[in-house]
PDB file of N, CA and C in Angstrom:
ATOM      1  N   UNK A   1       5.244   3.432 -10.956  1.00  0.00           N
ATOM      2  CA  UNK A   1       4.595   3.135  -9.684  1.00  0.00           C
ATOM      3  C   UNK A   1       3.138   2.712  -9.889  1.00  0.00           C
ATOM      4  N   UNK A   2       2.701   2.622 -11.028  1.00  0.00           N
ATOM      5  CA  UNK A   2       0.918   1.821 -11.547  1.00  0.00           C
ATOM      6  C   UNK A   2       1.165   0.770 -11.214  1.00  0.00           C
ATOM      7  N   UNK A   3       1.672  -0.089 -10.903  1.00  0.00           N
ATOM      8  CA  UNK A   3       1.819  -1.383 -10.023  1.00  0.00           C
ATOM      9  C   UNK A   3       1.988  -1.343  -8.869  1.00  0.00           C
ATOM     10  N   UNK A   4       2.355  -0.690  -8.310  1.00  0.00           N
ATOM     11  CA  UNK A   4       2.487  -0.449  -6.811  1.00  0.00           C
ATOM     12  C   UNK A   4       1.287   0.076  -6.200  1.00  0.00           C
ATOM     13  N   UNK A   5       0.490   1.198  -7.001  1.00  0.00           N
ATOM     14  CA  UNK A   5      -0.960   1.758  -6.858  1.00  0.00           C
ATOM     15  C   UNK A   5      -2.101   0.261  -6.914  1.00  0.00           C
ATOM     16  N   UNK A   6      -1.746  -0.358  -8.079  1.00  0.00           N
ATOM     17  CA  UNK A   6      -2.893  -1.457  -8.362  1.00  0.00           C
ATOM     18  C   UNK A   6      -2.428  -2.386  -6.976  1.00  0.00           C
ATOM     19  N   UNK A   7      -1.724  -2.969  -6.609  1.00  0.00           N
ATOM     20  CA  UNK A   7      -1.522  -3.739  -5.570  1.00  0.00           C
ATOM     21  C   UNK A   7      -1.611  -3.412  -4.386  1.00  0.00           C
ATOM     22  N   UNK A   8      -1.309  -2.369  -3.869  1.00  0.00           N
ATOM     23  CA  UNK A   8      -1.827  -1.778  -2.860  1.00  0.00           C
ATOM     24  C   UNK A   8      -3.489  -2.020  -2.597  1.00  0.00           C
ATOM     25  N   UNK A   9      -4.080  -1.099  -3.857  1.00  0.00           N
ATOM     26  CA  UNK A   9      -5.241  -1.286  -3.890  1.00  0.00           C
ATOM     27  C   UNK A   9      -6.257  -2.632  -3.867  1.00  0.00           C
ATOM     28  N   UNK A  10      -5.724  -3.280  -4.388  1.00  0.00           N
ATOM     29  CA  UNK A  10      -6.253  -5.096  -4.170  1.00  0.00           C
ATOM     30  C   UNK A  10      -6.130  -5.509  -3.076  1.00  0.00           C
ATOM     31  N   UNK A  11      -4.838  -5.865  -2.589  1.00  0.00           N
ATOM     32  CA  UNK A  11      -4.658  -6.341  -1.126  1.00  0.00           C
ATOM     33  C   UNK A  11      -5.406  -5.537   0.008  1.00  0.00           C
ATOM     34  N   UNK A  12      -5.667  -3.753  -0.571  1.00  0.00           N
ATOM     35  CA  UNK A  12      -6.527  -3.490   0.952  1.00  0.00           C
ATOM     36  C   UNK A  12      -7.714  -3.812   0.742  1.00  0.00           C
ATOM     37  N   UNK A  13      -8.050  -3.971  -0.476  1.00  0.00           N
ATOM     38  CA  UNK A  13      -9.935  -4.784  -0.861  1.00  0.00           C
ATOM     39  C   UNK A  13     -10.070  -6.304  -0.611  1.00  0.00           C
ATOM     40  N   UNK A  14      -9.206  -6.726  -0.628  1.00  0.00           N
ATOM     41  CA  UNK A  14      -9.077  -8.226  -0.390  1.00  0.00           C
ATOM     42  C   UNK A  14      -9.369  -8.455   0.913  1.00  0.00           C
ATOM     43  N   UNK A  15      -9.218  -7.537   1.782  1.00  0.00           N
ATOM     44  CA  UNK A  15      -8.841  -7.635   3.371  1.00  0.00           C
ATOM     45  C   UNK A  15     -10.224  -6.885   3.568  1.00  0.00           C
ATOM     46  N   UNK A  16     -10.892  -6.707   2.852  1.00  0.00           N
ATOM     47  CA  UNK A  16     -11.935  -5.699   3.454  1.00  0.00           C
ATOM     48  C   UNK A  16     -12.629  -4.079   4.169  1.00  0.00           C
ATOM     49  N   UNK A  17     -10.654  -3.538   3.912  1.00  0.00           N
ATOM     50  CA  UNK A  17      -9.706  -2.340   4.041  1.00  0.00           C
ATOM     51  C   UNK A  17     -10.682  -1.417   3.748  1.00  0.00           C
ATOM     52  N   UNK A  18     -10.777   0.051   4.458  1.00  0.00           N
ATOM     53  CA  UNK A  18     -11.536   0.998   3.770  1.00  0.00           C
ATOM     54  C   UNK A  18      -9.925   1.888   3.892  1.00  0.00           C
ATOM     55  N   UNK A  19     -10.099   2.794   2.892  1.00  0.00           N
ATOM     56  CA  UNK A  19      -8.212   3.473   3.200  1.00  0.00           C
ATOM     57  C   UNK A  19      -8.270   4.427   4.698  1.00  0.00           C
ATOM     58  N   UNK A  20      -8.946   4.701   5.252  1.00  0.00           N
ATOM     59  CA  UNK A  20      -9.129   4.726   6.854  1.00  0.00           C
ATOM     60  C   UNK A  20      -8.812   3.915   7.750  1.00  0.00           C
ATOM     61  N   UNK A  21      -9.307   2.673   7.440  1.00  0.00           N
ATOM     62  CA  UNK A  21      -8.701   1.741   8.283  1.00  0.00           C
ATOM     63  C   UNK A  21      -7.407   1.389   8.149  1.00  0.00           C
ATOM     64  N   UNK A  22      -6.899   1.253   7.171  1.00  0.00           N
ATOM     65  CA  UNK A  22      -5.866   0.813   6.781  1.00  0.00           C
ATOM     66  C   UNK A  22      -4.730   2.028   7.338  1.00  0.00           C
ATOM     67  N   UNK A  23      -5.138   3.202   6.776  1.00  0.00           N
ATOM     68  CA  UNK A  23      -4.190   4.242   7.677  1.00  0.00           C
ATOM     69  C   UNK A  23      -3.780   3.870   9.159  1.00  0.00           C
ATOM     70  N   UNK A  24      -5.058   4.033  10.000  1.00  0.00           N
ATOM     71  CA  UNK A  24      -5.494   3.961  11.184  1.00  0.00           C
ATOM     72  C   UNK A  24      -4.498   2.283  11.918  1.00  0.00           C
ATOM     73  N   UNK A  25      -4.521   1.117  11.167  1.00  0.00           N
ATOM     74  CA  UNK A  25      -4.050   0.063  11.731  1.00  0.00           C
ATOM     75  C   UNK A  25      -2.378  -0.191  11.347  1.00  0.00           C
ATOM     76  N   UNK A  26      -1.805   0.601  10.511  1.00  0.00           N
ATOM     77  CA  UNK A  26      -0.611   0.996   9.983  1.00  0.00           C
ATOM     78  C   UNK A  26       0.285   2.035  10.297  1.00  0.00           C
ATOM     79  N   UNK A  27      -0.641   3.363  11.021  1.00  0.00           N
ATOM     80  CA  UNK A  27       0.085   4.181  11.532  1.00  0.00           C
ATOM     81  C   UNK A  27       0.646   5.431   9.792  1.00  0.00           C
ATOM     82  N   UNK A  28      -0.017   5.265   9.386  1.00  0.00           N
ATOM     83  CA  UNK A  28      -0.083   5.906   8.010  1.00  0.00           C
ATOM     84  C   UNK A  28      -1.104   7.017   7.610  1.00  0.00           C
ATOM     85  N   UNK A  29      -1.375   7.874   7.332  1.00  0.00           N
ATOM     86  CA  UNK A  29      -2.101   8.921   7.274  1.00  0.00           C
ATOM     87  C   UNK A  29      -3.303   8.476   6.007  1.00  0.00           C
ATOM     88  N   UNK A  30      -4.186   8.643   5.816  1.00  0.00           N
ATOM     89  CA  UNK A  30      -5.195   8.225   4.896  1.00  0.00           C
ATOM     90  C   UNK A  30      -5.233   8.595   3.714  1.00  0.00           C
ATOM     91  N   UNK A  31      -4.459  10.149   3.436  1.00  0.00           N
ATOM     92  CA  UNK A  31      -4.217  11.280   2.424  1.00  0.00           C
ATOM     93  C   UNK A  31      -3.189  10.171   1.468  1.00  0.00           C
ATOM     94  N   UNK A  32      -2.089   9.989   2.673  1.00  0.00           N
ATOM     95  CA  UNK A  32      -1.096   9.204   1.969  1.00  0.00           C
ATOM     96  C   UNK A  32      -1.475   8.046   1.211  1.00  0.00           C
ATOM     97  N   UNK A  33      -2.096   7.095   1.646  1.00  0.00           N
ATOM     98  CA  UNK A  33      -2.820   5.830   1.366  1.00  0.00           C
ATOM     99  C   UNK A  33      -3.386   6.511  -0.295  1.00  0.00           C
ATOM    100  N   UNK A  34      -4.477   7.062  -0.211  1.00  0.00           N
ATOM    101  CA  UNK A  34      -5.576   7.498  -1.272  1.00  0.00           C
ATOM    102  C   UNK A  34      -4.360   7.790  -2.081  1.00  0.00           C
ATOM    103  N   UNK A  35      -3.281   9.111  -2.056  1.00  0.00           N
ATOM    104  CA  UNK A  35      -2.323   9.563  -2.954  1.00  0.00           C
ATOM    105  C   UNK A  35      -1.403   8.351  -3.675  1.00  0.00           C
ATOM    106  N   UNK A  36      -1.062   7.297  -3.170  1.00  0.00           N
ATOM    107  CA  UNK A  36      -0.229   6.109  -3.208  1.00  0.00           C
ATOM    108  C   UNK A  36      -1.315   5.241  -4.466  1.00  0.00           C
ATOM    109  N   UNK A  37      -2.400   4.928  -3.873  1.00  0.00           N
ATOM    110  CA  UNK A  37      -3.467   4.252  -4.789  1.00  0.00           C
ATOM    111  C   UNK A  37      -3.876   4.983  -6.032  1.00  0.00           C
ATOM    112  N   UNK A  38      -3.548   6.618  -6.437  1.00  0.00           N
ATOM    113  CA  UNK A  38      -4.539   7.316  -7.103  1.00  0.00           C
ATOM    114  C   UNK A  38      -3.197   7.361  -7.894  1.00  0.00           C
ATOM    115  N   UNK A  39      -1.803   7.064  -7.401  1.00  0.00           N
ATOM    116  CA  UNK A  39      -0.837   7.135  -8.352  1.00  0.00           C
ATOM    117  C   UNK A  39      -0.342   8.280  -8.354  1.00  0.00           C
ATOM    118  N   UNK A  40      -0.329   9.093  -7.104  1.00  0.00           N
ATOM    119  CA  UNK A  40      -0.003  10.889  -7.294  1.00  0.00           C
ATOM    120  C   UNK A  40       1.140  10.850  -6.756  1.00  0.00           C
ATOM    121  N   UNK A  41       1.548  10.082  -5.980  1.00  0.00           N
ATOM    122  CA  UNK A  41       2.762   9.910  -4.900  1.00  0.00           C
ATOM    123  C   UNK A  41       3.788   8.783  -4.759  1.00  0.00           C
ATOM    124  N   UNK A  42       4.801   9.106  -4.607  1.00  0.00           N
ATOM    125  CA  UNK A  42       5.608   7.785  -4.295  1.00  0.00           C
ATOM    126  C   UNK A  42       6.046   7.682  -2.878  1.00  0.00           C
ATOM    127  N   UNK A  43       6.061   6.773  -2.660  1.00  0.00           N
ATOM    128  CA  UNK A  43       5.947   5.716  -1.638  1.00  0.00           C
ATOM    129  C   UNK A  43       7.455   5.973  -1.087  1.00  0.00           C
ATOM    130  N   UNK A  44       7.924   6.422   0.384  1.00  0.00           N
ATOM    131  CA  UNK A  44       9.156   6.004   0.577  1.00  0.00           C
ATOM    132  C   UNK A  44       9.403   4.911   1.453  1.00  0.00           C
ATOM    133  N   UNK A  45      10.505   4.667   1.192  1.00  0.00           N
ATOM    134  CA  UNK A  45      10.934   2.931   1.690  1.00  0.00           C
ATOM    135  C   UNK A  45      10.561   2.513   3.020  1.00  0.00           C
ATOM    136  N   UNK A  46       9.849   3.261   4.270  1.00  0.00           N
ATOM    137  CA  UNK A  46       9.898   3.159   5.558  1.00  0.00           C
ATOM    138  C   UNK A  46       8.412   2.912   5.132  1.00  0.00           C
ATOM    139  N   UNK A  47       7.510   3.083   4.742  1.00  0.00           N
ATOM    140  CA  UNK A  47       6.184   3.226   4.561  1.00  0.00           C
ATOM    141  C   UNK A  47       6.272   1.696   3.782  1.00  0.00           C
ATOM    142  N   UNK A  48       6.374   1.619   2.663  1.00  0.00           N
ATOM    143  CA  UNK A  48       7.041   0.273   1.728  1.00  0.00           C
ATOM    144  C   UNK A  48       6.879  -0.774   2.723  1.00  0.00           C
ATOM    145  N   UNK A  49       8.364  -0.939   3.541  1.00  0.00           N
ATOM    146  CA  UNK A  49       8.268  -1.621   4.317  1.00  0.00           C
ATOM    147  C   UNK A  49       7.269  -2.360   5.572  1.00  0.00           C
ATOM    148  N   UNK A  50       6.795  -1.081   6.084  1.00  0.00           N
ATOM    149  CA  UNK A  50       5.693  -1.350   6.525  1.00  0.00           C
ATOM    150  C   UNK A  50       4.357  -2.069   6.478  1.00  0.00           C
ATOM    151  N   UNK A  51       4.360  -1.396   5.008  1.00  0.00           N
ATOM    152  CA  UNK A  51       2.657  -2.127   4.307  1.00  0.00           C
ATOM    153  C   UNK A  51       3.168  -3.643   4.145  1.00  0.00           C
ATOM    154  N   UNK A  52       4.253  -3.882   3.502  1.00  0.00           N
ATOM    155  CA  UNK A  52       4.702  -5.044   3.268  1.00  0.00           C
ATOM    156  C   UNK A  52       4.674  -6.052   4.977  1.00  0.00           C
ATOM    157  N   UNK A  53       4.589  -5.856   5.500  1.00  0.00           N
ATOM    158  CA  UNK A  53       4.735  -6.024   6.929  1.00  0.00           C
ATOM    159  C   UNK A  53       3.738  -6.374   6.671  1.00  0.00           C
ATOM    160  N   UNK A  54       2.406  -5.394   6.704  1.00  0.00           N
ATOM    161  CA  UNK A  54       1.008  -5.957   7.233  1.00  0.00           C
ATOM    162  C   UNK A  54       0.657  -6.910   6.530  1.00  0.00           C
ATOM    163  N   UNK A  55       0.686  -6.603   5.072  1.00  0.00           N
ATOM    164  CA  UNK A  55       0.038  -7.714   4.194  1.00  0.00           C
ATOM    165  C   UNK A  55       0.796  -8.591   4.385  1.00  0.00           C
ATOM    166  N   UNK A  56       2.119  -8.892   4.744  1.00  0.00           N
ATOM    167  CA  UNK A  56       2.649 -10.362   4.576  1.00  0.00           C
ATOM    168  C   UNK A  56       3.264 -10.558   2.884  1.00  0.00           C
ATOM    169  N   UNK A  57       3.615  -9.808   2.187  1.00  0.00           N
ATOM    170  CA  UNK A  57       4.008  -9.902   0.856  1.00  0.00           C
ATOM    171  C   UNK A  57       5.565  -9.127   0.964  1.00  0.00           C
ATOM    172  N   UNK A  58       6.258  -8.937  -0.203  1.00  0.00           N
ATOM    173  CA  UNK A  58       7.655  -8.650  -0.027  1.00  0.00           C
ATOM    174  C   UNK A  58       7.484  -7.468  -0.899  1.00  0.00           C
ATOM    175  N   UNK A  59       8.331  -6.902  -0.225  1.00  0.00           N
ATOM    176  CA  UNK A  59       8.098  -5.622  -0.739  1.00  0.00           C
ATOM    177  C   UNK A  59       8.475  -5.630  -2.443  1.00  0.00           C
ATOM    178  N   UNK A  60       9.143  -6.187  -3.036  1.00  0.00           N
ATOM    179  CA  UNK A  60       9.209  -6.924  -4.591  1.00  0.00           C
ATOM    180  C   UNK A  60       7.631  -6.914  -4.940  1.00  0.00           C
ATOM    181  N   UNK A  61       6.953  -7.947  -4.541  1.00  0.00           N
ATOM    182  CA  UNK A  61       5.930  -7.445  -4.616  1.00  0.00           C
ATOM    183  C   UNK A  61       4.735  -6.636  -4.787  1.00  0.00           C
ATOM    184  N   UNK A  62       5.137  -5.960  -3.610  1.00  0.00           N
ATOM    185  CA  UNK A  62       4.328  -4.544  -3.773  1.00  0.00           C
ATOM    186  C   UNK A  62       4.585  -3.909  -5.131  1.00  0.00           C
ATOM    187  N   UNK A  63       5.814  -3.727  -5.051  1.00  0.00           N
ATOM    188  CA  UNK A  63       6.251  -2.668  -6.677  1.00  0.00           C
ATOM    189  C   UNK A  63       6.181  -3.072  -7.695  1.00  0.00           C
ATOM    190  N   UNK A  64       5.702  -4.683  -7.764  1.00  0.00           N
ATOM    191  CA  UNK A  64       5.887  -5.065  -9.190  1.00  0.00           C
ATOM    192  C   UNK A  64       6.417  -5.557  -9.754  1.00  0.00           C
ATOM    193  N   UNK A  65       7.500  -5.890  -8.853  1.00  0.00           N
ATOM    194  CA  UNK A  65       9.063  -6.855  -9.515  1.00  0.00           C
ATOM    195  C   UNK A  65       8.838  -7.817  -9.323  1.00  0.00           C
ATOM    196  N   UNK A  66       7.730  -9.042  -8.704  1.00  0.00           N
ATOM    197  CA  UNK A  66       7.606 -10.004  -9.219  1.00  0.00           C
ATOM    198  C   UNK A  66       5.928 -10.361  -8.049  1.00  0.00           C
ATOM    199  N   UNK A  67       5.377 -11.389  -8.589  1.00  0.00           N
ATOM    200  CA  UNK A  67       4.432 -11.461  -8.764  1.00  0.00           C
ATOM    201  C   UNK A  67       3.729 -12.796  -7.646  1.00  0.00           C
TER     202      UNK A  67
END
């Protein structure tokens, strides 16, 4: 999941994201966000989906399976 942490993390810096906001405009808790980026946690598929939603990327993507 170190690809899923690093991409996460880019796309919410890219956007100008503080992990507050990003909680806050996602409906996602902030703990979760930080835990997801810091690599402590995995991600389940309803959340996945979601982020993939906002950013506009496929959830493939997100995880790493392609680029």
């Amino acid at each position: 999941m170190r690809k899923f942490a690093e991409r996460l993390k880019e796309l919410r810096q890219e956007r100008g994201l503080s992990i507050a906001v990003l909680g806050k405009q996602t409906d996602i808790g902030a703990a979760s966000v930080f835990r997801w980026e810091q690599g402590e946690s995995d991600i389940k598929s309803d959340y996945l989906i979601r982020l993939s939603r906002f950013f506009d990327v496929t959830t493939d993507y997100l995880l790493g399976l392609e680029d």
